[in-house]
N, C-alpha and C. Protein backbone atom coordinates (compact mmCIF):
# COMPACT_ATOMS: atom_id res chain seq x y z
N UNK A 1 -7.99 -11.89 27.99
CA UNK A 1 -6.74 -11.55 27.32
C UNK A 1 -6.88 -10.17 26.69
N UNK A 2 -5.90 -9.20 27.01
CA UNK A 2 -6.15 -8.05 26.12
C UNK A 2 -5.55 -8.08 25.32
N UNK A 3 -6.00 -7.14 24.07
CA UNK A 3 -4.74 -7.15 22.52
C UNK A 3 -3.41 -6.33 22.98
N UNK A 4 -2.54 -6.86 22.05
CA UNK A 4 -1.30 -6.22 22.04
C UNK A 4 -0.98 -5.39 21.61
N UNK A 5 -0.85 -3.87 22.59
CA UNK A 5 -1.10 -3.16 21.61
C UNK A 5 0.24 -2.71 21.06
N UNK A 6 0.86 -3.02 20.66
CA UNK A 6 2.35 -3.16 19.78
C UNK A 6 1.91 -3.60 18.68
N UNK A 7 1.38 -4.33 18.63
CA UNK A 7 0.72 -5.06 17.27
C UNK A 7 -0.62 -4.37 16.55
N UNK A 8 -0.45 -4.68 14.97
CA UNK A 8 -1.76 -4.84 14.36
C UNK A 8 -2.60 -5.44 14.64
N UNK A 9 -3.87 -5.09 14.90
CA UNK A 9 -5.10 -6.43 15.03
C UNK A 9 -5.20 -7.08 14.05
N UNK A 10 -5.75 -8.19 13.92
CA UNK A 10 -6.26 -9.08 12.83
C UNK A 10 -7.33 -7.98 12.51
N UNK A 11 -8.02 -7.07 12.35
CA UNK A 11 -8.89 -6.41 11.17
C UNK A 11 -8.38 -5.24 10.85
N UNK A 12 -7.52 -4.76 11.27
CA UNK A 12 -6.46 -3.65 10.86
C UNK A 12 -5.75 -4.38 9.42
N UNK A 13 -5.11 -5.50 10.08
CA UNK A 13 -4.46 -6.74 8.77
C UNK A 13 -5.28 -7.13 7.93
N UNK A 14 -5.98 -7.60 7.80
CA UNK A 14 -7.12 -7.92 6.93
C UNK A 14 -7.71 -6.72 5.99
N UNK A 15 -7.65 -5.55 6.63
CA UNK A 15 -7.65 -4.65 5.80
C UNK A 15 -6.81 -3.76 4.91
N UNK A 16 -5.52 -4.23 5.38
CA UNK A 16 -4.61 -4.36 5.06
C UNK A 16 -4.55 -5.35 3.14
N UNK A 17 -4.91 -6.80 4.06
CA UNK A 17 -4.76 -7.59 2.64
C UNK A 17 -5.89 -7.58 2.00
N UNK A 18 -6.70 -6.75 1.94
CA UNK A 18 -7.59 -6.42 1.10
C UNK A 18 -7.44 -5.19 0.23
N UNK A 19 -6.73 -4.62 0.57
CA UNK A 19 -6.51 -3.04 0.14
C UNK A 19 -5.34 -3.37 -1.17
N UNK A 20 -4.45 -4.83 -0.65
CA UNK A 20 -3.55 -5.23 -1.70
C UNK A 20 -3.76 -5.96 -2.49
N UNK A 21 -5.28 -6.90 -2.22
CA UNK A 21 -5.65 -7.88 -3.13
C UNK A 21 -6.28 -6.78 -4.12
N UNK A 22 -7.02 -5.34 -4.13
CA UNK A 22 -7.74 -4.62 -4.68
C UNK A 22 -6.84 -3.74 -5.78
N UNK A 23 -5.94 -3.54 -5.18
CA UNK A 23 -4.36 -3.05 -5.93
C UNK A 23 -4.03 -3.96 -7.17
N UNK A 24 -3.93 -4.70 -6.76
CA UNK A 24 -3.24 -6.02 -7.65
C UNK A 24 -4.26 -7.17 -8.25
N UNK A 25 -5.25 -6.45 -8.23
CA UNK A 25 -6.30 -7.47 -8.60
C UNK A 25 -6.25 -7.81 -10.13
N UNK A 26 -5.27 -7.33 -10.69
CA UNK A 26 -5.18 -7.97 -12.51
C UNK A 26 -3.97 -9.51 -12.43
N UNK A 27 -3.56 -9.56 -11.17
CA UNK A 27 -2.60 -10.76 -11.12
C UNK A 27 -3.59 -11.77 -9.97
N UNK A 28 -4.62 -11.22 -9.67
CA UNK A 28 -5.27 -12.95 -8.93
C UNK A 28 -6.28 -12.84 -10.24
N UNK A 29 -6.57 -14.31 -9.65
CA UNK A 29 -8.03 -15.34 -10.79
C UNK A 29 -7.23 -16.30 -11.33
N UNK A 30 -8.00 -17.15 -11.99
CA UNK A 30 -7.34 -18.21 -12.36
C UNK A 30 -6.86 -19.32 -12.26
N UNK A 31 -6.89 -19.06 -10.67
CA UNK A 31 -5.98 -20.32 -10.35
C UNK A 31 -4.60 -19.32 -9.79
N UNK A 32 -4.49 -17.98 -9.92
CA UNK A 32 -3.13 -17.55 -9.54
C UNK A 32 -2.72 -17.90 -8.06
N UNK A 33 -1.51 -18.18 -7.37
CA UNK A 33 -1.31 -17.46 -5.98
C UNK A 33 -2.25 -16.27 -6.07
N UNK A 34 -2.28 -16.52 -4.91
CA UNK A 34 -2.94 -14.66 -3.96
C UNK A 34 -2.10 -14.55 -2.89
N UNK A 35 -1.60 -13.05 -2.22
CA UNK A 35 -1.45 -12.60 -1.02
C UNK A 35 -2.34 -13.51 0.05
N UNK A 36 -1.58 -13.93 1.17
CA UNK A 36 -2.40 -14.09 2.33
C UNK A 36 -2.05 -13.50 3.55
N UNK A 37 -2.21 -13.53 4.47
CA UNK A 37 -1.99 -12.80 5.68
C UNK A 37 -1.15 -13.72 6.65
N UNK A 38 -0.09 -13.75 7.28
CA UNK A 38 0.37 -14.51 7.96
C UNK A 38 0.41 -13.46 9.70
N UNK A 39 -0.34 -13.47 11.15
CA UNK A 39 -0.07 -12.79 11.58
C UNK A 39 1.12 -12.91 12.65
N UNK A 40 1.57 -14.09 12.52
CA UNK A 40 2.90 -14.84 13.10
C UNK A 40 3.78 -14.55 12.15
N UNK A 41 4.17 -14.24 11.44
CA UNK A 41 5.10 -13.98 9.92
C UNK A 41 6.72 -14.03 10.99
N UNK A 42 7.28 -14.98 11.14
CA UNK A 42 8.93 -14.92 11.79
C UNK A 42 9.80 -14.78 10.47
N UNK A 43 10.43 -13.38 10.34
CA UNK A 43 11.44 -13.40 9.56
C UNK A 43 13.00 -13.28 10.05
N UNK A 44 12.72 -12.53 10.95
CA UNK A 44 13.97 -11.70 11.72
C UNK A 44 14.23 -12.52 13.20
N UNK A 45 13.22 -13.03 13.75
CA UNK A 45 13.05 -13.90 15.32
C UNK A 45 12.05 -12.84 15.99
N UNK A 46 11.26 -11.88 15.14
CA UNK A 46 10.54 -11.32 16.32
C UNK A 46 9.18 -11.08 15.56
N UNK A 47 7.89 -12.53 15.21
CA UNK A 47 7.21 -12.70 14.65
C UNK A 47 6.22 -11.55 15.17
N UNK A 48 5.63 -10.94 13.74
CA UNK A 48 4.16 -9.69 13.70
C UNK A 48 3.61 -10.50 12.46
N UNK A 49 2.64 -9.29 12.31
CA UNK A 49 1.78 -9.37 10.69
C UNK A 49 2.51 -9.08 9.63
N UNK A 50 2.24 -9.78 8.34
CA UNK A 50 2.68 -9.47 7.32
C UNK A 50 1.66 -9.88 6.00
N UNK A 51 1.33 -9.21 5.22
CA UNK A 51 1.07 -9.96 3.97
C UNK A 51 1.81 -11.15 3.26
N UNK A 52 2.08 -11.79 3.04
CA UNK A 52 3.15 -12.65 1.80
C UNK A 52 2.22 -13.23 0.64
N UNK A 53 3.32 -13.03 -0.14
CA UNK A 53 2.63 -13.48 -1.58
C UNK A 53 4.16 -13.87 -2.28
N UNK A 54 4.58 -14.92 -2.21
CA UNK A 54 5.62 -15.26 -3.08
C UNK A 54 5.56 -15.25 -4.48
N UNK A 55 4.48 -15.83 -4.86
CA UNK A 55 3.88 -15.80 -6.08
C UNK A 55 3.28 -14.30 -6.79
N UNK A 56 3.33 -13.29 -6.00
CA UNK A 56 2.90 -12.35 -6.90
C UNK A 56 4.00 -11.63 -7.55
N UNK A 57 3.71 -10.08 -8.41
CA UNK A 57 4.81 -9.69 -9.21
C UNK A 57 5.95 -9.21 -8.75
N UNK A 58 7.20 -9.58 -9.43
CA UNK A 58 8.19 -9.24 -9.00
C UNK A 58 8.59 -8.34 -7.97
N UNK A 59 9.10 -8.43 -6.68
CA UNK A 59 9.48 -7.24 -5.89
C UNK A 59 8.06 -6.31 -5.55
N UNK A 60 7.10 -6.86 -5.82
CA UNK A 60 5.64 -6.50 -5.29
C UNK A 60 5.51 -5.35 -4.05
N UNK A 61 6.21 -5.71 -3.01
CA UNK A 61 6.22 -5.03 -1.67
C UNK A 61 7.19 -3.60 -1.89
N UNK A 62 7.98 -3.80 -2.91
CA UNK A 62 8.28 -2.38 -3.35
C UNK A 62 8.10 -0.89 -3.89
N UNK A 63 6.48 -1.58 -4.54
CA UNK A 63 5.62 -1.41 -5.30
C UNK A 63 4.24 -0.49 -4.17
N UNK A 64 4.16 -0.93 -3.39
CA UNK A 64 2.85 -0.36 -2.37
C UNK A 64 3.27 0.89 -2.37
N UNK A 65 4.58 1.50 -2.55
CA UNK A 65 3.71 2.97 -2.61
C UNK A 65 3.98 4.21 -3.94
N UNK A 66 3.64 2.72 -5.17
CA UNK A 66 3.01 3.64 -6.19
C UNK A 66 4.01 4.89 -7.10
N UNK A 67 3.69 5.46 -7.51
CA UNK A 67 4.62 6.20 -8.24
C UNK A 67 5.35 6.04 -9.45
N UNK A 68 5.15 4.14 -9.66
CA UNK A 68 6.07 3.60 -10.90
C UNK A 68 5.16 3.62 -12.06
N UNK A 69 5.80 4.11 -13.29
CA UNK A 69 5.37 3.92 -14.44
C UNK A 69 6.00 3.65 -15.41
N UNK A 70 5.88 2.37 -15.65
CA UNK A 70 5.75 1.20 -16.46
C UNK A 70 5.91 1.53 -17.60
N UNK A 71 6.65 0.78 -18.82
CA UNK A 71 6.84 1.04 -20.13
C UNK A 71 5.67 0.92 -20.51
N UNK A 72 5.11 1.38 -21.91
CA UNK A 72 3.94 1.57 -22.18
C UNK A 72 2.92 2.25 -21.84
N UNK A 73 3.71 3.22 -21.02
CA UNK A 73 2.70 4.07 -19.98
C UNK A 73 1.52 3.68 -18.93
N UNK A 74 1.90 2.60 -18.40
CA UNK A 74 1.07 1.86 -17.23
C UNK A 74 1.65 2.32 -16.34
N UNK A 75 1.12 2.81 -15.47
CA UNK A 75 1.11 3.64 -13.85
C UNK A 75 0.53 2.83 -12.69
N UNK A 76 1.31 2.40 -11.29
CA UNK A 76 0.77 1.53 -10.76
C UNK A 76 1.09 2.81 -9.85
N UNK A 77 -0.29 2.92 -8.74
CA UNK A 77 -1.18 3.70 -8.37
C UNK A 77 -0.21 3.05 -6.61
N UNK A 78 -0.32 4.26 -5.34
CA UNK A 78 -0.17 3.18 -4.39
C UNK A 78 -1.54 2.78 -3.55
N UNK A 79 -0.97 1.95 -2.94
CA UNK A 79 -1.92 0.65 -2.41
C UNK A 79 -2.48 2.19 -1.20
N UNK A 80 -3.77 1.58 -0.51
CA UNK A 80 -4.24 2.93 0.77
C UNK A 80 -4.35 1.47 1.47
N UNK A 81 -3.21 2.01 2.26
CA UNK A 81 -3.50 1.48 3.92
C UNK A 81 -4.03 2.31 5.12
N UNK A 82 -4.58 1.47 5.80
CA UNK A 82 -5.68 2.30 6.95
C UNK A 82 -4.43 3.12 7.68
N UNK A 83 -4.64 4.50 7.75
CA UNK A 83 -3.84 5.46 8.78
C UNK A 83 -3.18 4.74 10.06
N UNK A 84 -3.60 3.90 10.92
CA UNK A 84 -3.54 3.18 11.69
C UNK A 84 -2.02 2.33 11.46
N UNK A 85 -1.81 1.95 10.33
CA UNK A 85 -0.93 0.84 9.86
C UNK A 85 0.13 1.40 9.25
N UNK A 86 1.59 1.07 9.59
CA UNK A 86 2.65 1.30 8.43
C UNK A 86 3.12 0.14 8.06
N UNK A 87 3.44 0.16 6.72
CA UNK A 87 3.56 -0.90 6.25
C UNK A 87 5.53 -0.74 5.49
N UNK A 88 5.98 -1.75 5.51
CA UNK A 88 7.73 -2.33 5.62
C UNK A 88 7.55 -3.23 4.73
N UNK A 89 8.35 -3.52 3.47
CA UNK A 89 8.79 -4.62 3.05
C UNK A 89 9.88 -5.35 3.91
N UNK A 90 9.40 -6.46 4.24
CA UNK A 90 10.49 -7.28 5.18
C UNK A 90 11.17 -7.72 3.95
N UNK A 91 10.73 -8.46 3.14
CA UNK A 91 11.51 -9.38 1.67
C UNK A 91 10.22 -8.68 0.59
N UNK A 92 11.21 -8.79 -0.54
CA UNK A 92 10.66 -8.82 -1.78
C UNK A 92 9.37 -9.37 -1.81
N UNK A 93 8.56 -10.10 -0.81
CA UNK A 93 7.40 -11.30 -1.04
C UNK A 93 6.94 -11.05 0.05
N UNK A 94 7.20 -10.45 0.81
CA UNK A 94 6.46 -10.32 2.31
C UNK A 94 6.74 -8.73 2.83
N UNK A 95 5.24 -7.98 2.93
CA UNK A 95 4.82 -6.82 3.53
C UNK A 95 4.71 -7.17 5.40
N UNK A 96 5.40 -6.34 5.80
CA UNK A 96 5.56 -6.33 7.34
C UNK A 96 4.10 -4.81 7.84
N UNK A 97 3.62 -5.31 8.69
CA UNK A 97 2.65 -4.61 9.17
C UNK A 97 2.89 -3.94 10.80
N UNK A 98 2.58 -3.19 10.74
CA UNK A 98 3.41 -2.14 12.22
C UNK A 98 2.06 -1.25 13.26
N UNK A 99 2.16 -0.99 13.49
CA UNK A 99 1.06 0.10 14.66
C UNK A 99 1.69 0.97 13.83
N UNK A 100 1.11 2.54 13.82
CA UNK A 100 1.47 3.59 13.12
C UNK A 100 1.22 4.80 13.99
């Protein structure tokens, strides 16, 4: 079987949800939700990769590329995805992953 190459690989993705668990790492522990990787993710009828995290902060996927600063002067930094990857908020809770 060869990969698709339309698609992200599973370690393109994975590096992907690591790059966002590392971002956001003051909202896992605990017991929190975490981001997971779904690489079937059907939102639209034409299933790819996506991160989802329903449970993380508000509108999260809006957030990956950084620039916002926060009352109190907290600055959220953006997320580094591998050159390889562009990344889409499909929903508020789910990052869509692309070939780049």
């Amino acid at each position: 079987m060869t990969p698709n190459k339309t698609q992200v690989t599973k370690a393109q993705a994975e590096k992907c949800l690591a790059a966002v668990k590392d971002r956001y790492k003051a909202w896992l522990g605990d017991g929190a939700d975490e981001p997971v990787l779904r690489m079937k993710f059907d939102w639209f009828g034409d299933p790819g990769p996506a991160i989802v995290w329903e449970g993380g902060p508000y509108e999260w996927t809006m957030l990956v590329y950084g620039g916002i600063e926060e009352e109190f002067g907290f600055k959220l930094e953006a997320v580094e995805f591998p050159k390889t990857v562009f990344v889409e908020p499909i929903t508020s809770w789910a990052l869509g992953l692309y070939p780049n």
